[in-house]
N, C-alpha and C. Protein backbone atom coordinates (compact mmCIF):
# COMPACT_ATOMS: atom_id res chain seq x y z
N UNK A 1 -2.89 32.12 7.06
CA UNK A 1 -2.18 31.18 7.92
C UNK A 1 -2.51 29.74 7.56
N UNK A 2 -3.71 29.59 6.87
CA UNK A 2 -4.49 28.04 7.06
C UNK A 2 -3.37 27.90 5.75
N UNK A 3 -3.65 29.10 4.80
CA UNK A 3 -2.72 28.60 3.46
C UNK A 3 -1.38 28.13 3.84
N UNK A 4 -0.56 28.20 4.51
CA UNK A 4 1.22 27.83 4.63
C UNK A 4 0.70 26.74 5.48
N UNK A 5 -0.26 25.87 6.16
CA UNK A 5 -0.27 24.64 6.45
C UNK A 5 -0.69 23.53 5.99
N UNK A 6 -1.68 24.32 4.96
CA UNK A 6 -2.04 23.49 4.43
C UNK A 6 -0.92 23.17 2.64
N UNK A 7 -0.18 24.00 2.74
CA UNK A 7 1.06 23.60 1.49
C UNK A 7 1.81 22.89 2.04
N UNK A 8 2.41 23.23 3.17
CA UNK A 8 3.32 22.13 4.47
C UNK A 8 2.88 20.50 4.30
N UNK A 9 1.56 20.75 4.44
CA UNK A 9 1.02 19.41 4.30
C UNK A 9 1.38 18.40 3.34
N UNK A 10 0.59 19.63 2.43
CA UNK A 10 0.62 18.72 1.41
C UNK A 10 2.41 18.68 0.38
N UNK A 11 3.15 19.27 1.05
CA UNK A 11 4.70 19.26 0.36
C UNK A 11 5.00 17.41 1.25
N UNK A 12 4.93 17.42 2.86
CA UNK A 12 4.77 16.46 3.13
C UNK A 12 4.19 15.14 2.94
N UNK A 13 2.99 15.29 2.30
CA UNK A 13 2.36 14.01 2.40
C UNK A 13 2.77 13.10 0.99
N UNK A 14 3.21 14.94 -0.25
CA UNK A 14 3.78 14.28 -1.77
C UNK A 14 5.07 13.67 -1.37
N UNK A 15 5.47 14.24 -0.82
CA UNK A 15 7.50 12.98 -0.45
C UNK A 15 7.28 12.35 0.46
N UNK A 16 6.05 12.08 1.34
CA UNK A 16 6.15 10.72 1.59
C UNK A 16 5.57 9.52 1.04
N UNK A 17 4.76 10.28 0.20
CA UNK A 17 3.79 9.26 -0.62
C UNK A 17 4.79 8.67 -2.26
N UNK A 18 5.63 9.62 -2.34
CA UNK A 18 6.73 9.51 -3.74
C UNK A 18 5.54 9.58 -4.56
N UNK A 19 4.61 10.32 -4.85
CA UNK A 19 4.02 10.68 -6.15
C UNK A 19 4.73 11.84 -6.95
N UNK A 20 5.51 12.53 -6.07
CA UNK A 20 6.20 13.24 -7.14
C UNK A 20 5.21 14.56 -6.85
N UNK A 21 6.60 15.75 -7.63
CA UNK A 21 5.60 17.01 -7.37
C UNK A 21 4.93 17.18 -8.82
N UNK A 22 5.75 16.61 -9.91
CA UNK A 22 4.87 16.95 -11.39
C UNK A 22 4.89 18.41 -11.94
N UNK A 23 4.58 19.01 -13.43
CA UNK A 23 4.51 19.61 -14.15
C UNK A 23 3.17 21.07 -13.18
N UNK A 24 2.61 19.98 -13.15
CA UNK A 24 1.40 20.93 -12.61
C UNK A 24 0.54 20.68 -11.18
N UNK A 25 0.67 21.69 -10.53
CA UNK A 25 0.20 21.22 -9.03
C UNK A 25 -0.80 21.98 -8.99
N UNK A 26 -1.30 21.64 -7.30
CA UNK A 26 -2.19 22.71 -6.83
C UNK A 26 -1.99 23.86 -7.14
N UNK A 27 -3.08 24.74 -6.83
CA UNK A 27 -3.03 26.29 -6.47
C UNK A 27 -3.26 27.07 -5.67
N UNK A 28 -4.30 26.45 -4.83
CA UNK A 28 -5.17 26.99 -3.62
C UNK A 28 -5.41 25.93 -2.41
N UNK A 29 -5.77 26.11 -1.58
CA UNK A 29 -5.68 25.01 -0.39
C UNK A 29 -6.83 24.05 -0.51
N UNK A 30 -7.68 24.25 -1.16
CA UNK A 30 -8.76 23.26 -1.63
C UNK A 30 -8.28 22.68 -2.29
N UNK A 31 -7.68 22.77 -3.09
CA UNK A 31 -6.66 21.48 -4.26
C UNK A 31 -6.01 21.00 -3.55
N UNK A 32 -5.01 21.67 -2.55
CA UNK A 32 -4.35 21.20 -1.97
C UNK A 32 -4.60 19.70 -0.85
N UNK A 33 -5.65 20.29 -0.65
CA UNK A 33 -6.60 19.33 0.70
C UNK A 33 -6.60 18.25 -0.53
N UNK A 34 -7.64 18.58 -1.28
CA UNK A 34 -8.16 17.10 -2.16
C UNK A 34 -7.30 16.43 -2.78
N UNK A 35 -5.95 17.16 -3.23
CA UNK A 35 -5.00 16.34 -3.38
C UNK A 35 -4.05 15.01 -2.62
N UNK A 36 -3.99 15.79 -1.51
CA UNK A 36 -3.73 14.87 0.01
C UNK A 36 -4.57 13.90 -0.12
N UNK A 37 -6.26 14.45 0.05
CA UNK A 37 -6.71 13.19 0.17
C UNK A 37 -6.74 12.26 -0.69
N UNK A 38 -6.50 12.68 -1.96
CA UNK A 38 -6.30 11.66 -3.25
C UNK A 38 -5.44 10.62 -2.93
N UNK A 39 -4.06 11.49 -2.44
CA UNK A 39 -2.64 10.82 -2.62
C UNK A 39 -2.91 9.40 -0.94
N UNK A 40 -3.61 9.75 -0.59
CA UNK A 40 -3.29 8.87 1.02
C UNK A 40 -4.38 7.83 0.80
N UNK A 41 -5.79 8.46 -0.10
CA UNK A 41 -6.67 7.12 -0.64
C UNK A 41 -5.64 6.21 -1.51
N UNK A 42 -5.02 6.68 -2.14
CA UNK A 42 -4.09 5.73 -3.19
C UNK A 42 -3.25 4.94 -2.39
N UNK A 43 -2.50 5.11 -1.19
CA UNK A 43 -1.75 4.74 -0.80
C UNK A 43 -2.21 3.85 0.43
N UNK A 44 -3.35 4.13 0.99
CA UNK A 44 -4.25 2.90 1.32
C UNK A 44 -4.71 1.83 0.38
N UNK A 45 -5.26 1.85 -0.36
CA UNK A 45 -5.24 0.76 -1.35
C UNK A 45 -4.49 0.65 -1.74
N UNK A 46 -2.88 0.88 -2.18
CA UNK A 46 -2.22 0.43 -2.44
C UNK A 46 -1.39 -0.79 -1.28
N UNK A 47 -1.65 -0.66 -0.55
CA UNK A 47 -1.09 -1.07 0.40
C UNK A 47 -2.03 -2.37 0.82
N UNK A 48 -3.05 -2.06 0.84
CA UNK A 48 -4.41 -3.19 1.09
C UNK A 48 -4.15 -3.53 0.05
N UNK A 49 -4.04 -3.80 -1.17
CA UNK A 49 -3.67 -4.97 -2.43
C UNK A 49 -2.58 -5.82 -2.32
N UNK A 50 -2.03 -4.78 -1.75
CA UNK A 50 0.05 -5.40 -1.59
C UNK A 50 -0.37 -6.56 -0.91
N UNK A 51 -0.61 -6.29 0.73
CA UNK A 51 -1.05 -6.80 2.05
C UNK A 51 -1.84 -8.29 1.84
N UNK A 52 -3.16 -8.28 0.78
CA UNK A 52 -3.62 -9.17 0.86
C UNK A 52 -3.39 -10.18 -0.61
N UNK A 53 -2.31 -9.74 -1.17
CA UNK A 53 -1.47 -10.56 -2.12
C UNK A 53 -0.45 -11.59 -1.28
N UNK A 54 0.30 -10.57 -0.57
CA UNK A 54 1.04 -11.39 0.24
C UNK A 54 0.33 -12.18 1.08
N UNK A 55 -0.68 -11.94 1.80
CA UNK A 55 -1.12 -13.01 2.53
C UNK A 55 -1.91 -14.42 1.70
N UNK A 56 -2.04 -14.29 0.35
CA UNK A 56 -2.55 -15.15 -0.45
C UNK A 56 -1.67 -15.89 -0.72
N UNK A 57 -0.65 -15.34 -1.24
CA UNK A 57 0.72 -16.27 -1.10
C UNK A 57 1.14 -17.11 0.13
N UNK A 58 1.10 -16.21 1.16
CA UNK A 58 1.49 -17.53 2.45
C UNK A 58 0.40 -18.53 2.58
N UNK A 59 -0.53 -18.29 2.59
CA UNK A 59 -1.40 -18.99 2.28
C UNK A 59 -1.09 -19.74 1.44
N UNK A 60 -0.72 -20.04 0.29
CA UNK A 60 -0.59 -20.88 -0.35
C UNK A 60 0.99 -21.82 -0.46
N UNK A 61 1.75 -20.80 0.05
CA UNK A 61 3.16 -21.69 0.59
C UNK A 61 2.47 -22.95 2.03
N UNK A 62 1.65 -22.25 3.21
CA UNK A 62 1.25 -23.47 4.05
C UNK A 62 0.64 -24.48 3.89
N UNK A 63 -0.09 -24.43 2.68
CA UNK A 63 -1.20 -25.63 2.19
C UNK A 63 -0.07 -26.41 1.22
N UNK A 64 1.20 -25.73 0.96
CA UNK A 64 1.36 -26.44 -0.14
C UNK A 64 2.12 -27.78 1.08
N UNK A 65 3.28 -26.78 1.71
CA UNK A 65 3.54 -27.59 3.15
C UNK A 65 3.23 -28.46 3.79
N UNK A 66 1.92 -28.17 4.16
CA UNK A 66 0.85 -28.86 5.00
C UNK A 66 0.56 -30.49 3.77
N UNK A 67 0.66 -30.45 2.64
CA UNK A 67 0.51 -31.20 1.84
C UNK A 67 1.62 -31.85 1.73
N UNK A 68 2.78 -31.37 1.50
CA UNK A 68 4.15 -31.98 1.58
C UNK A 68 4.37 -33.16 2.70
N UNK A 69 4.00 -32.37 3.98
CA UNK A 69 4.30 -33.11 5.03
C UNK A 69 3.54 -34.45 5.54
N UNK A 70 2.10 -34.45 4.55
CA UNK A 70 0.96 -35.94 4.32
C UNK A 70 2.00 -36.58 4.04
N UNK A 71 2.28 -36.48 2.45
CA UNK A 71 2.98 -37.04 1.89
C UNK A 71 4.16 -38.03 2.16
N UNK A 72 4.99 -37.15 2.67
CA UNK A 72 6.59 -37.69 3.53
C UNK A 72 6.05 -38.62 4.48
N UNK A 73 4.74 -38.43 5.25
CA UNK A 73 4.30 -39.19 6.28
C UNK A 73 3.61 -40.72 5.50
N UNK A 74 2.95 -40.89 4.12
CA UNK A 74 2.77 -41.44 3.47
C UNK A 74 3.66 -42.32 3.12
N UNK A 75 4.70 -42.12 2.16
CA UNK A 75 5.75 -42.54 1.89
C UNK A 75 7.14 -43.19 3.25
N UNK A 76 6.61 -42.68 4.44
CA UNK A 76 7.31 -43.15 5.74
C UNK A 76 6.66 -44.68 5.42
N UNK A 77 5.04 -44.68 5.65
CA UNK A 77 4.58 -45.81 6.06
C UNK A 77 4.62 -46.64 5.35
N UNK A 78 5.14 -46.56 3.54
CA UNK A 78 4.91 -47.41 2.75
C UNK A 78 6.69 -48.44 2.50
């Protein structure tokens, strides 16, 4: 029984993760498990890299802003 939930799983967690099912898969529900957990560690860090790229970027669009707007205020007074 544990075996057909734990393939369920892991049929689920490969199409939501889009790793694809590949040439060669699991075999047994221990692969199966460690595979999951492979595929969902990957997809946490993938996501935490994404996440704090983008926030490096806004970050750096507001400073650039924040600098723009000295400026204009500069050039007001002169």
């Amino acid at each position: 029984q544990h075996q057909l939930y734990a393939t369920a799983l892991y049929w689920s967690v490969t199409t939501i993760t889009t790793v694809g099912y590949g040439d060669i898969g699991p075999q047994n529900s221990i692969e199966r498990v460690y595979c999951i957990m492979v595929m969902l560690v990957g997809v946490f860090l993938y996501s935490y890299t994404i996440g704090a790229l983008s926030n490096l970027l806004t970050n750096l669009d507001r400073r650039k802003a924040k600098l723009n707007r000295k400026l204009e205020i500069l050039l007001d007074l002169t």
